[in-house]
C-alpha atoms as a PDB file:
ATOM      1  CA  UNK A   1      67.595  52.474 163.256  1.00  0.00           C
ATOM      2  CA  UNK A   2      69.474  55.068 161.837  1.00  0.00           C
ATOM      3  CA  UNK A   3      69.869  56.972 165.432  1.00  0.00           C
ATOM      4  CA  UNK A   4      71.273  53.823 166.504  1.00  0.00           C
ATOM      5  CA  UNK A   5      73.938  53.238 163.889  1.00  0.00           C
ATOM      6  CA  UNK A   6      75.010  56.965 164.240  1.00  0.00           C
ATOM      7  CA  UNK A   7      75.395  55.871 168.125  1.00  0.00           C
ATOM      8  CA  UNK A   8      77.358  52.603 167.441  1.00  0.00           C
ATOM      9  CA  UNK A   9      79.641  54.465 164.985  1.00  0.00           C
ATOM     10  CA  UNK A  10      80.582  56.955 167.649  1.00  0.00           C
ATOM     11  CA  UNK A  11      80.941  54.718 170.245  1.00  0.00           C
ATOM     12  CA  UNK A  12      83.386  52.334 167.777  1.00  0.00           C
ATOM     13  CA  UNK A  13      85.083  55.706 167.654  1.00  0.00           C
ATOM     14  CA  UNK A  14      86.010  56.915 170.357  1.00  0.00           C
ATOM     15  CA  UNK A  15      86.749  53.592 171.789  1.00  0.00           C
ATOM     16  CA  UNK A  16      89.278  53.523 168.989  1.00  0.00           C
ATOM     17  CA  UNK A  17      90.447  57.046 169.664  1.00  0.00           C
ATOM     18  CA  UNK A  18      91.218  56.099 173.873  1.00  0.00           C
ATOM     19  CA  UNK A  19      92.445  53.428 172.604  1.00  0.00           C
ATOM     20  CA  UNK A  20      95.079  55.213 169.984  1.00  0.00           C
ATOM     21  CA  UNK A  21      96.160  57.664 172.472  1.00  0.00           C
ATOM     22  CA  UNK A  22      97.063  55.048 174.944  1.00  0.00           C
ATOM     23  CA  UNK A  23      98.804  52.995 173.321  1.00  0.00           C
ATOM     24  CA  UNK A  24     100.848  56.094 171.633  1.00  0.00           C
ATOM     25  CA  UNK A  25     101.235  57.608 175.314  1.00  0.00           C
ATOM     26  CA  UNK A  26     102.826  54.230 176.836  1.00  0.00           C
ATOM     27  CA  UNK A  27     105.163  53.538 173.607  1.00  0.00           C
ATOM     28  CA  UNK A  28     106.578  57.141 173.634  1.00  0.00           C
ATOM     29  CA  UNK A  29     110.036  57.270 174.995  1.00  0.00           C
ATOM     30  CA  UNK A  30     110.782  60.813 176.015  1.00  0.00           C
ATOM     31  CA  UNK A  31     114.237  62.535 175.780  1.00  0.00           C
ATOM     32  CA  UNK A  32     116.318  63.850 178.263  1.00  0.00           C
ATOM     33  CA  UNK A  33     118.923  66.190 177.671  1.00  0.00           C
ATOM     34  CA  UNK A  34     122.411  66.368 179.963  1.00  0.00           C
ATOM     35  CA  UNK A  35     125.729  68.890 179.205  1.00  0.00           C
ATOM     36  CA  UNK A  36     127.892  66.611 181.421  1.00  0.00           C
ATOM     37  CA  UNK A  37     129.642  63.596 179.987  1.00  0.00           C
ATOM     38  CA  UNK A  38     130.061  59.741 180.911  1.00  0.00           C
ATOM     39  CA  UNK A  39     130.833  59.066 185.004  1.00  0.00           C
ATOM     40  CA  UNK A  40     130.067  62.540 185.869  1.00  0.00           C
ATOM     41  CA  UNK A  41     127.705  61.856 188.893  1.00  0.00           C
ATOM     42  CA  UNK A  42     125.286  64.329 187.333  1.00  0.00           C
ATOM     43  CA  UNK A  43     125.565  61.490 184.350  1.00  0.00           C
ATOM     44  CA  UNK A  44     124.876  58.345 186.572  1.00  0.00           C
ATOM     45  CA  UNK A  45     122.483  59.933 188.413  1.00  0.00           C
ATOM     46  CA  UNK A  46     120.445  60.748 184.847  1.00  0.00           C
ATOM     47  CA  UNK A  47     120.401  57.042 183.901  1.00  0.00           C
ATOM     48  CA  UNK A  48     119.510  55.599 187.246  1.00  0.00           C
ATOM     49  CA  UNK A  49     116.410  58.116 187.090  1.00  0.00           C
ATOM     50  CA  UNK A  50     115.421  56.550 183.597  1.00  0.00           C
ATOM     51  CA  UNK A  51     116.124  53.169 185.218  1.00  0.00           C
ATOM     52  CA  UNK A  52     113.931  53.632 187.771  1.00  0.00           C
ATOM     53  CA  UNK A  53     111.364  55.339 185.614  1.00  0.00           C
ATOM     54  CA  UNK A  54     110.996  52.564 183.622  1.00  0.00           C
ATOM     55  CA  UNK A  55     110.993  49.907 186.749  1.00  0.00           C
ATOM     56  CA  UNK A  56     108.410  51.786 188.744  1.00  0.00           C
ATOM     57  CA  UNK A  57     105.564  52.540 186.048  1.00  0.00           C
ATOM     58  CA  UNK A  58     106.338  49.335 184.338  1.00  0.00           C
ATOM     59  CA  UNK A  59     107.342  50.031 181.136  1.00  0.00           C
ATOM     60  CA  UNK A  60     104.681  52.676 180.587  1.00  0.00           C
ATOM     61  CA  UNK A  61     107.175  55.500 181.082  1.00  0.00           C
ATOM     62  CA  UNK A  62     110.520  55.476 179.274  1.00  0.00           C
ATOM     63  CA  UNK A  63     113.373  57.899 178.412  1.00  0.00           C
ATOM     64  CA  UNK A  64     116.421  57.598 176.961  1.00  0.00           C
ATOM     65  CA  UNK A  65     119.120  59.857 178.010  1.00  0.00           C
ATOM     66  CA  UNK A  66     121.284  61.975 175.741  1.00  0.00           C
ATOM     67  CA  UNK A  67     124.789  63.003 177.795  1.00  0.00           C
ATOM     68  CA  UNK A  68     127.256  65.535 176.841  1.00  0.00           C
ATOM     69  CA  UNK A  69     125.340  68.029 175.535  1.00  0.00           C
ATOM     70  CA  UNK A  70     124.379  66.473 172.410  1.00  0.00           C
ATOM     71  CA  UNK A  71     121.069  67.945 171.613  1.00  0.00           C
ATOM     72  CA  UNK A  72     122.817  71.583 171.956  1.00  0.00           C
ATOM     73  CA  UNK A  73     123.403  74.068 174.213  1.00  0.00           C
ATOM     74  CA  UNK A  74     122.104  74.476 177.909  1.00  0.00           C
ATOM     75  CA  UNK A  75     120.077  77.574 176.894  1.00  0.00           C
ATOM     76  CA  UNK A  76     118.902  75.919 173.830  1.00  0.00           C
ATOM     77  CA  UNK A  77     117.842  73.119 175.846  1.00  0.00           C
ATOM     78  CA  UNK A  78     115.992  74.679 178.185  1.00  0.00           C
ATOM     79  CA  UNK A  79     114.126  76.205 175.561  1.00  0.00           C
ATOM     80  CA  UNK A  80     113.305  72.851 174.012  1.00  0.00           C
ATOM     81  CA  UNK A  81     111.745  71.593 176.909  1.00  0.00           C
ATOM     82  CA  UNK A  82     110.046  74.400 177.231  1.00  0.00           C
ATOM     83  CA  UNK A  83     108.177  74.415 173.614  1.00  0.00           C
ATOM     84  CA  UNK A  84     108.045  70.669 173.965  1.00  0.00           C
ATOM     85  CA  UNK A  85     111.102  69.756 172.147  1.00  0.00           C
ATOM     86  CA  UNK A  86     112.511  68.422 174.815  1.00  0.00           C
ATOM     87  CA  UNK A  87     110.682  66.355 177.295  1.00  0.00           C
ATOM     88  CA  UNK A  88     112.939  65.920 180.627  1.00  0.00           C
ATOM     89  CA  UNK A  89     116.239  67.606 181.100  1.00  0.00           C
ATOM     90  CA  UNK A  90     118.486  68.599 184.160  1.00  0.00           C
ATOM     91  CA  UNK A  91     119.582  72.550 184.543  1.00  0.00           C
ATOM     92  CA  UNK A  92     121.949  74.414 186.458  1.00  0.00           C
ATOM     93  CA  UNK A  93     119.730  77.576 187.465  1.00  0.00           C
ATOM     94  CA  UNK A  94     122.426  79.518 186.215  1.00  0.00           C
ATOM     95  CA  UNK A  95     121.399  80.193 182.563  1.00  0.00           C
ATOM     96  CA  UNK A  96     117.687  79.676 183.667  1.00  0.00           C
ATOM     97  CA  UNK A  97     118.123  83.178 185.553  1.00  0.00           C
ATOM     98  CA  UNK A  98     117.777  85.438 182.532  1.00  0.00           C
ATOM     99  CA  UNK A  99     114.138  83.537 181.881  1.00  0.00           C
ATOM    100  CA  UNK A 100     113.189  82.809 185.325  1.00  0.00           C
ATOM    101  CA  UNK A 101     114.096  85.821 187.580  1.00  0.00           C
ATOM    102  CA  UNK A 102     113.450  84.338 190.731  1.00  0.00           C
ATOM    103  CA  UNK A 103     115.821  81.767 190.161  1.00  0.00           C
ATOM    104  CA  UNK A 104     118.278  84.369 190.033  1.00  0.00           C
ATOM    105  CA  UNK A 105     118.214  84.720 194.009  1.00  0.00           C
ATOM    106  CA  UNK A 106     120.810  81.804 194.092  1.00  0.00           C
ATOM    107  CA  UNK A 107     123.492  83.127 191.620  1.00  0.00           C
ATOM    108  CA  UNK A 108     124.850  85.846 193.799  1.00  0.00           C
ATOM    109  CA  UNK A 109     128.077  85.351 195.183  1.00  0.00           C
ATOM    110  CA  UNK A 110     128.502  83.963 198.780  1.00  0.00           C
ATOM    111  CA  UNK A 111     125.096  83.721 199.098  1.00  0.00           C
ATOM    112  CA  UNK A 112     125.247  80.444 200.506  1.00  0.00           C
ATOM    113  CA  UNK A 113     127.426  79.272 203.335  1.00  0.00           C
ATOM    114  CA  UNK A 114     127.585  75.705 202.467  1.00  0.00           C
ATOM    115  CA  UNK A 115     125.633  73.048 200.564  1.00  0.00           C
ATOM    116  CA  UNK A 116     123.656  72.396 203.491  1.00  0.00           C
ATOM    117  CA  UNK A 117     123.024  75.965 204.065  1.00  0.00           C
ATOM    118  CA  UNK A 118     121.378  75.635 200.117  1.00  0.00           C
ATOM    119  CA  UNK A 119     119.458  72.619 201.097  1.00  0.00           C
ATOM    120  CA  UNK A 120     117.615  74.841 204.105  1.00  0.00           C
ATOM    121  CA  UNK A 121     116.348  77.478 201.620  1.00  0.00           C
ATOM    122  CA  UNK A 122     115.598  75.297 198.978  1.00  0.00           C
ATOM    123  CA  UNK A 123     113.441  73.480 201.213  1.00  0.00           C
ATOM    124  CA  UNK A 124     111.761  76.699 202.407  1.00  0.00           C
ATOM    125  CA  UNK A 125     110.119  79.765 200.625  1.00  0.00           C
ATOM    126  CA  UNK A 126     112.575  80.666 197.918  1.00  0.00           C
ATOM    127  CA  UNK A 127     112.702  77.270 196.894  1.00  0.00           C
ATOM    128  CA  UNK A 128     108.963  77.476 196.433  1.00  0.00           C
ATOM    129  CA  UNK A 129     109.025  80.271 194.789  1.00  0.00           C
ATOM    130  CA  UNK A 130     111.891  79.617 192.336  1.00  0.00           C
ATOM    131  CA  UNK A 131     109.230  76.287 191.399  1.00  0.00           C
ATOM    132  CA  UNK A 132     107.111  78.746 190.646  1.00  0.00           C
ATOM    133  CA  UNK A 133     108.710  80.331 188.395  1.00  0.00           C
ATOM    134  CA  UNK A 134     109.603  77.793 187.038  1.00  0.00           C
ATOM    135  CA  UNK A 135     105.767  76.371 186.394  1.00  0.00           C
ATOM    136  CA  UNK A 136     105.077  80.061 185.114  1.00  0.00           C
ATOM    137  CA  UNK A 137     107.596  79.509 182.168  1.00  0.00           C
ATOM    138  CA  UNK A 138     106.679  75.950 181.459  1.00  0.00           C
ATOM    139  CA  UNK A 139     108.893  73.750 182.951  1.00  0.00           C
ATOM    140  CA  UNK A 140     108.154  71.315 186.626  1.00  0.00           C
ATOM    141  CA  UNK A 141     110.854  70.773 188.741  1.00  0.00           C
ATOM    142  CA  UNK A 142     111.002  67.116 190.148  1.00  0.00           C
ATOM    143  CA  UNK A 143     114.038  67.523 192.130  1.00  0.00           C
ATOM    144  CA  UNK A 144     116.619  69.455 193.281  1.00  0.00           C
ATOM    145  CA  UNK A 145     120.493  68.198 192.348  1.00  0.00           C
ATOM    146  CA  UNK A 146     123.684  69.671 194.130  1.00  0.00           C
ATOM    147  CA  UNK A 147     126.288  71.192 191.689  1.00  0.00           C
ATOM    148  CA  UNK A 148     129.193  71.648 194.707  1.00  0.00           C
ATOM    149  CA  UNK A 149     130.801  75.120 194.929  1.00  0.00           C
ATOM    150  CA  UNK A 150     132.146  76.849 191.413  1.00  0.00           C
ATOM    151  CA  UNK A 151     135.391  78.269 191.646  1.00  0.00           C
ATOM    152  CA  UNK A 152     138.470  79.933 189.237  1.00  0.00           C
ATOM    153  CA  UNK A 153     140.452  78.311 187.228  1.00  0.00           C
ATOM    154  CA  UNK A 154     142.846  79.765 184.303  1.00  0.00           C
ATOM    155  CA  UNK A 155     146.191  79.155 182.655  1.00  0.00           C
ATOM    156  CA  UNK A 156     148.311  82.231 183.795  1.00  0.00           C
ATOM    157  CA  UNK A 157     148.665  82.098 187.505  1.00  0.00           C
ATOM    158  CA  UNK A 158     146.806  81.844 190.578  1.00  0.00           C
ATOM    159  CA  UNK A 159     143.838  83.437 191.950  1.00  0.00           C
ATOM    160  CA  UNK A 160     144.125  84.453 195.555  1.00  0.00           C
ATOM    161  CA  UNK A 161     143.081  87.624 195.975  1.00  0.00           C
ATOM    162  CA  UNK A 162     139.997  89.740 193.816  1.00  0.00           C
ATOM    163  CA  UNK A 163     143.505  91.596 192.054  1.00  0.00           C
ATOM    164  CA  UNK A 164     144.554  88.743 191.068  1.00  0.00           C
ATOM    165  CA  UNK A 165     141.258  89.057 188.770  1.00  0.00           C
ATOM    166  CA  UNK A 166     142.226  92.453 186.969  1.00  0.00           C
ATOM    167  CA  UNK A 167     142.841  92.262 183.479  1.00  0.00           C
ATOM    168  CA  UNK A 168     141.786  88.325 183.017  1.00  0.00           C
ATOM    169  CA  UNK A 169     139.436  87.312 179.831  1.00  0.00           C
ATOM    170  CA  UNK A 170     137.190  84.738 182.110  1.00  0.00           C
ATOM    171  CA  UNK A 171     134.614  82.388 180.563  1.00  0.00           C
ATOM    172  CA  UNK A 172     130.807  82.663 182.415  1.00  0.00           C
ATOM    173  CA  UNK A 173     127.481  81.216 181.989  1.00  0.00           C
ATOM    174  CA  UNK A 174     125.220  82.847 180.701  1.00  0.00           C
ATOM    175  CA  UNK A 175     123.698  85.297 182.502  1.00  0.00           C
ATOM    176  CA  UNK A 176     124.065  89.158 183.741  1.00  0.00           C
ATOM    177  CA  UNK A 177     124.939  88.300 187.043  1.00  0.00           C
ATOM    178  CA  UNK A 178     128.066  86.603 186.167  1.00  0.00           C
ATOM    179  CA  UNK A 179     129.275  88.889 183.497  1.00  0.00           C
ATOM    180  CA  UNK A 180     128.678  91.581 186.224  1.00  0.00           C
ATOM    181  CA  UNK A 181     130.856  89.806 188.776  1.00  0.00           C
ATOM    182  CA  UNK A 182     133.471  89.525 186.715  1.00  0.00           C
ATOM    183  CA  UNK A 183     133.457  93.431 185.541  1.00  0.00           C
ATOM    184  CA  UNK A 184     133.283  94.209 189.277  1.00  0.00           C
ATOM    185  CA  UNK A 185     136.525  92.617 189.416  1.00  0.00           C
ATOM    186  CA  UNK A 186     138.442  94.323 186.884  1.00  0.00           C
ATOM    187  CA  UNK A 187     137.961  90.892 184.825  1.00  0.00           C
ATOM    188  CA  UNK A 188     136.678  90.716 181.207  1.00  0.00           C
ATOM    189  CA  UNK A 189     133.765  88.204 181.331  1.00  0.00           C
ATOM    190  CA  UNK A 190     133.294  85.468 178.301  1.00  0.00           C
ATOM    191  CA  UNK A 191     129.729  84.219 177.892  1.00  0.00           C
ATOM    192  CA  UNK A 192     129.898  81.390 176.093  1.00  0.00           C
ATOM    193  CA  UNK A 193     128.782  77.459 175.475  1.00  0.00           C
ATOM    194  CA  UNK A 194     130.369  75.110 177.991  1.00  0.00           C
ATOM    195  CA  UNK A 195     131.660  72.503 175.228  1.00  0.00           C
ATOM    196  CA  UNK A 196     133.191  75.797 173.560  1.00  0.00           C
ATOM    197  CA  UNK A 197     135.467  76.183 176.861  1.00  0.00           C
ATOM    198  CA  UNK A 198     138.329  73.717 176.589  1.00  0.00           C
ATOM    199  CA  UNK A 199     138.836  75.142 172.904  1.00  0.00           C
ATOM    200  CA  UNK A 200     138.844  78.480 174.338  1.00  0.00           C
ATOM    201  CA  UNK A 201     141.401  78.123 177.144  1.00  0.00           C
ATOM    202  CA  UNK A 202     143.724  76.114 174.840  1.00  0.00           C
ATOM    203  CA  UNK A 203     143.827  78.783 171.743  1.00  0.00           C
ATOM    204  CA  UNK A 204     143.943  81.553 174.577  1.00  0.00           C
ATOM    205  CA  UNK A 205     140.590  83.342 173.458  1.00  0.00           C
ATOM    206  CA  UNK A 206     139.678  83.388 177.268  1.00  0.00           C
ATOM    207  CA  UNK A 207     142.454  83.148 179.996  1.00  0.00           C
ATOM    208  CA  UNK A 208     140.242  80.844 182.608  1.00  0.00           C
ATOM    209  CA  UNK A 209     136.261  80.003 183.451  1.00  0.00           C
ATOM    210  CA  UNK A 210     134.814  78.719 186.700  1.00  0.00           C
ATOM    211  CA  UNK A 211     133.201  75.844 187.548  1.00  0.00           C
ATOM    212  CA  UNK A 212     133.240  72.723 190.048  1.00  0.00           C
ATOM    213  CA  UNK A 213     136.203  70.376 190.677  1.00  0.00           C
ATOM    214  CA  UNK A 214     134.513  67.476 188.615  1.00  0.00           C
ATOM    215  CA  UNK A 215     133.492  70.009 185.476  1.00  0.00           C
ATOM    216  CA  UNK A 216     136.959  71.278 185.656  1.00  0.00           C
ATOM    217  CA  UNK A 217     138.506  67.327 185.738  1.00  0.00           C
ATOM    218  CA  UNK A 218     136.289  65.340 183.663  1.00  0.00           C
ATOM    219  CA  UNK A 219     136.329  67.679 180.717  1.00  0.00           C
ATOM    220  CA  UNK A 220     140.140  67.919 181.024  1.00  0.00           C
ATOM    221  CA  UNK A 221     140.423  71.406 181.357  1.00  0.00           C
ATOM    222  CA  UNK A 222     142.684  70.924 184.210  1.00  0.00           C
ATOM    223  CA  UNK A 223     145.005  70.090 180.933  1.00  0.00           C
ATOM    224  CA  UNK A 224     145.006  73.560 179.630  1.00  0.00           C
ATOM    225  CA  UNK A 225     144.300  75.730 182.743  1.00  0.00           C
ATOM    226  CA  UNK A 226     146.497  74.044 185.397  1.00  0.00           C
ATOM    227  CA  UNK A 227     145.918  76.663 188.362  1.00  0.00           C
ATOM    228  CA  UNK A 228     142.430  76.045 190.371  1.00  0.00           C
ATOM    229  CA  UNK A 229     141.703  78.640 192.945  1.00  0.00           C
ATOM    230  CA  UNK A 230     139.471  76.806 195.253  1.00  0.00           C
ATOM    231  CA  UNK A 231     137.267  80.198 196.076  1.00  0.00           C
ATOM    232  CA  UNK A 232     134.204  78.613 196.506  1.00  0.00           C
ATOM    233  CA  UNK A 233     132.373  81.862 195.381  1.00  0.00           C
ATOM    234  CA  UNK A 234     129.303  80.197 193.716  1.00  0.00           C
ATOM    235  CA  UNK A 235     126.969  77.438 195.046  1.00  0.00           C
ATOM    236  CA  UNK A 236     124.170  77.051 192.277  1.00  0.00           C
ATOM    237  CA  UNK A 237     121.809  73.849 192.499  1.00  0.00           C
ATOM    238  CA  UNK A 238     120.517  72.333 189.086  1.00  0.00           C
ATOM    239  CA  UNK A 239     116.949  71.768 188.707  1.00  0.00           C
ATOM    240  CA  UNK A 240     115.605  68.118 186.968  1.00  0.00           C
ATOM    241  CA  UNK A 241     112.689  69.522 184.998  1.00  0.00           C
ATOM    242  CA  UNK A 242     110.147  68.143 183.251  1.00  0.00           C
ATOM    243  CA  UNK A 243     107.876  69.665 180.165  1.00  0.00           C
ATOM    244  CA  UNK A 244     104.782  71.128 181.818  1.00  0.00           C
ATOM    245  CA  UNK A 245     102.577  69.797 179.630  1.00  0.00           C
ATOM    246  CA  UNK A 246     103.788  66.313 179.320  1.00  0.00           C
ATOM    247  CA  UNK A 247     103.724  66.540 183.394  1.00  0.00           C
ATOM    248  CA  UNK A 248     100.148  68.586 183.488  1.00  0.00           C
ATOM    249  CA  UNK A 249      98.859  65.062 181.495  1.00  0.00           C
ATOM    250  CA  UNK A 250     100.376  62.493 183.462  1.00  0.00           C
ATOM    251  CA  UNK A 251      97.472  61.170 186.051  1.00  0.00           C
ATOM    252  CA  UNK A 252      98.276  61.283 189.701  1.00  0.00           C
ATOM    253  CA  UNK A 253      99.947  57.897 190.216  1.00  0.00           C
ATOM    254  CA  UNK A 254     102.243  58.793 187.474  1.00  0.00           C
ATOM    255  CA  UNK A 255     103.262  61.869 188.260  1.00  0.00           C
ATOM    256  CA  UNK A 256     104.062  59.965 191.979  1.00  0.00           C
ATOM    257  CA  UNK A 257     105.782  57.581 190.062  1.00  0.00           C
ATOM    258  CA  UNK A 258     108.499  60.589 188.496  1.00  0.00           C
ATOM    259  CA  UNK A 259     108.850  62.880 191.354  1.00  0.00           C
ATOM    260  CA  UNK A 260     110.251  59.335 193.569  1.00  0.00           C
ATOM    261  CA  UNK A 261     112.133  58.501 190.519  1.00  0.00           C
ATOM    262  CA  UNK A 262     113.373  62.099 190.543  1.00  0.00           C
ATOM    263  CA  UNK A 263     114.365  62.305 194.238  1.00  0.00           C
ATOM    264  CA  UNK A 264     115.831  59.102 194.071  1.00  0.00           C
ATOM    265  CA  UNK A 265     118.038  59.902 191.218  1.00  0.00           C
ATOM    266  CA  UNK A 266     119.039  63.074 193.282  1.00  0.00           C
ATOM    267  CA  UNK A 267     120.101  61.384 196.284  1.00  0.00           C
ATOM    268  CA  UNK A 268     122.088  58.733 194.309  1.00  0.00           C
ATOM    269  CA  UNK A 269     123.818  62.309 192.963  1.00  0.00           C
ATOM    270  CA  UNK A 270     124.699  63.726 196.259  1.00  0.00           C
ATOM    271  CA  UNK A 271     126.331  60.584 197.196  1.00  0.00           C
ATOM    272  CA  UNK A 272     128.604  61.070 193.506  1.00  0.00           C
ATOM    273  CA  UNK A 273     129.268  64.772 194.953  1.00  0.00           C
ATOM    274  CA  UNK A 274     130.958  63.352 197.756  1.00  0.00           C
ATOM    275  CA  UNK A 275     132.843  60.951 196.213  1.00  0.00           C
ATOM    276  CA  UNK A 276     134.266  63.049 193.858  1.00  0.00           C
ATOM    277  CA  UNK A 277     135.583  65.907 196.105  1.00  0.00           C
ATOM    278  CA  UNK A 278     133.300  68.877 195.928  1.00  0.00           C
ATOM    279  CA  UNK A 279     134.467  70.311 199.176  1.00  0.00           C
ATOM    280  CA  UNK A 280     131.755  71.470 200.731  1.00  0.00           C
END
């Protein structure tokens, strides 16, 4: 009697216990972290992928977006979501170099030819191996977004030749590889937070940054560093990442369900690059 009463109490339990954890996994709304503000394509693209999140697993798989940066920096972010902080977030693989060194292989200048040109090795071995990486350190890549072509901007005069660099305090991401392109140059690289940059140019700590056309137009820097040299030198694709563990627990059908949500957010995106000029 006793034997079975120990048995029905276990049973009662775990039932109890399956039945906590699912209803705590299917009411948990993860959070998503974005540095780029409201009709940035990067933006739109975010909430159509929690959109369709949402509408293809039912309601068992929500997230709510936070835009501009508002849970901190990029390279706090990616930290978060790396501990768990953070569940989903979407990276430019810039700042990720200095943790993930093969990611690093696509922040060297003129590397790529053209977007497409990008496209072709992220489809092929280095993108593979810049996933791993990635998985190594914690985080799942879901898709690949385009980020256009970075180039100078500042508020003294233009850029058209590398001496036109010489002497020049110039904002970077954070990472070696940028500081070090700018030194190369004569230029006095500026690591610092994006949402620090308008500030920056406007009180004349740093003389310009580099970025894409929409960064440098839907921030408004364009109001405080009016000459854009269009050199094109960078071509970095962003990464939409998810935490591995929250992925690594997902069953198969969901994690089908986010990587389509993913790529279909990414191809919404591509059709935003066009639209808003990223010439190439």
């Amino acid at each position: 009697m006793m034997k079975c009463l120990k048995m029905l109490v276990c049973s009662v339990v775990t039932i109890a216990l399956i039945a906590g954890f699912s209803v705590s996994t299917q009411a948990a709304e993860w959070k998503g972290w974005n540095i780029h503000v409201a009709g940035y394509p990067n933006t739109v693209a975010m909430d159509k992928f929690a959109e369709l999140l949402s509408e293809k697993s039912g309601g068992k798989m929500t997230l709510k977006m936070y835009h501009s940066g508002t849970l901190g920096s990029q390279p706090d972010a990616i930290e978060q979501v790396r501990i768990g902080g953070l569940e989903i977030a979407n990276f430019n693989l810039g700042p990720i170099g200095p943790i993930v060194p093969e990611a690093n292989v696509v922040s060297l200048p003129f590397i790529f030819k053209d977007t497409d040109h990008m496209w072709r090795v992220l489809e092929g071995k280095a993108g593979d191996m810049i996933n791993a990486g990635l998985a190594k350190k914690g985080l799942i890549s879901l898709a690949w977004y385009a980020a256009g072509a970075r180039s100078f901007y500042n508020s003294k005069k233009p850029i058209k030749t590398p001496a036109d660099v010489v002497g020049m305090k110039i904002r970077v991401m954070n990472n070696d590889l940028y500081s070090g392109m700018i030194s190369a140059l004569g230029g006095n690289p500026s690591p610092m937070a994006f949402a620090e940059v308008y500030q920056s140019l406007k009180t004349g700590v740093v003389d310009g940054a580099e970025n894409n056309w929409p960064s440098y137009e839907s921030t408004g820097h364009y109001e405080v560093a009016a000459f854009y040299s269009n050199s094109q030198h960078l071509i970095i694709p962003e990464t939409l990442s998810i935490n591995a563990d929250v992925y690594n627990a997902l069953s198969e059908d969901e994690q089908k369900i986010l990587k389509e949500a993913a790529q279909e957010s990414a191809g919404l995106r591509l059709g935003g690059l066009s639209r808003r000029c990223y010439f190439v």
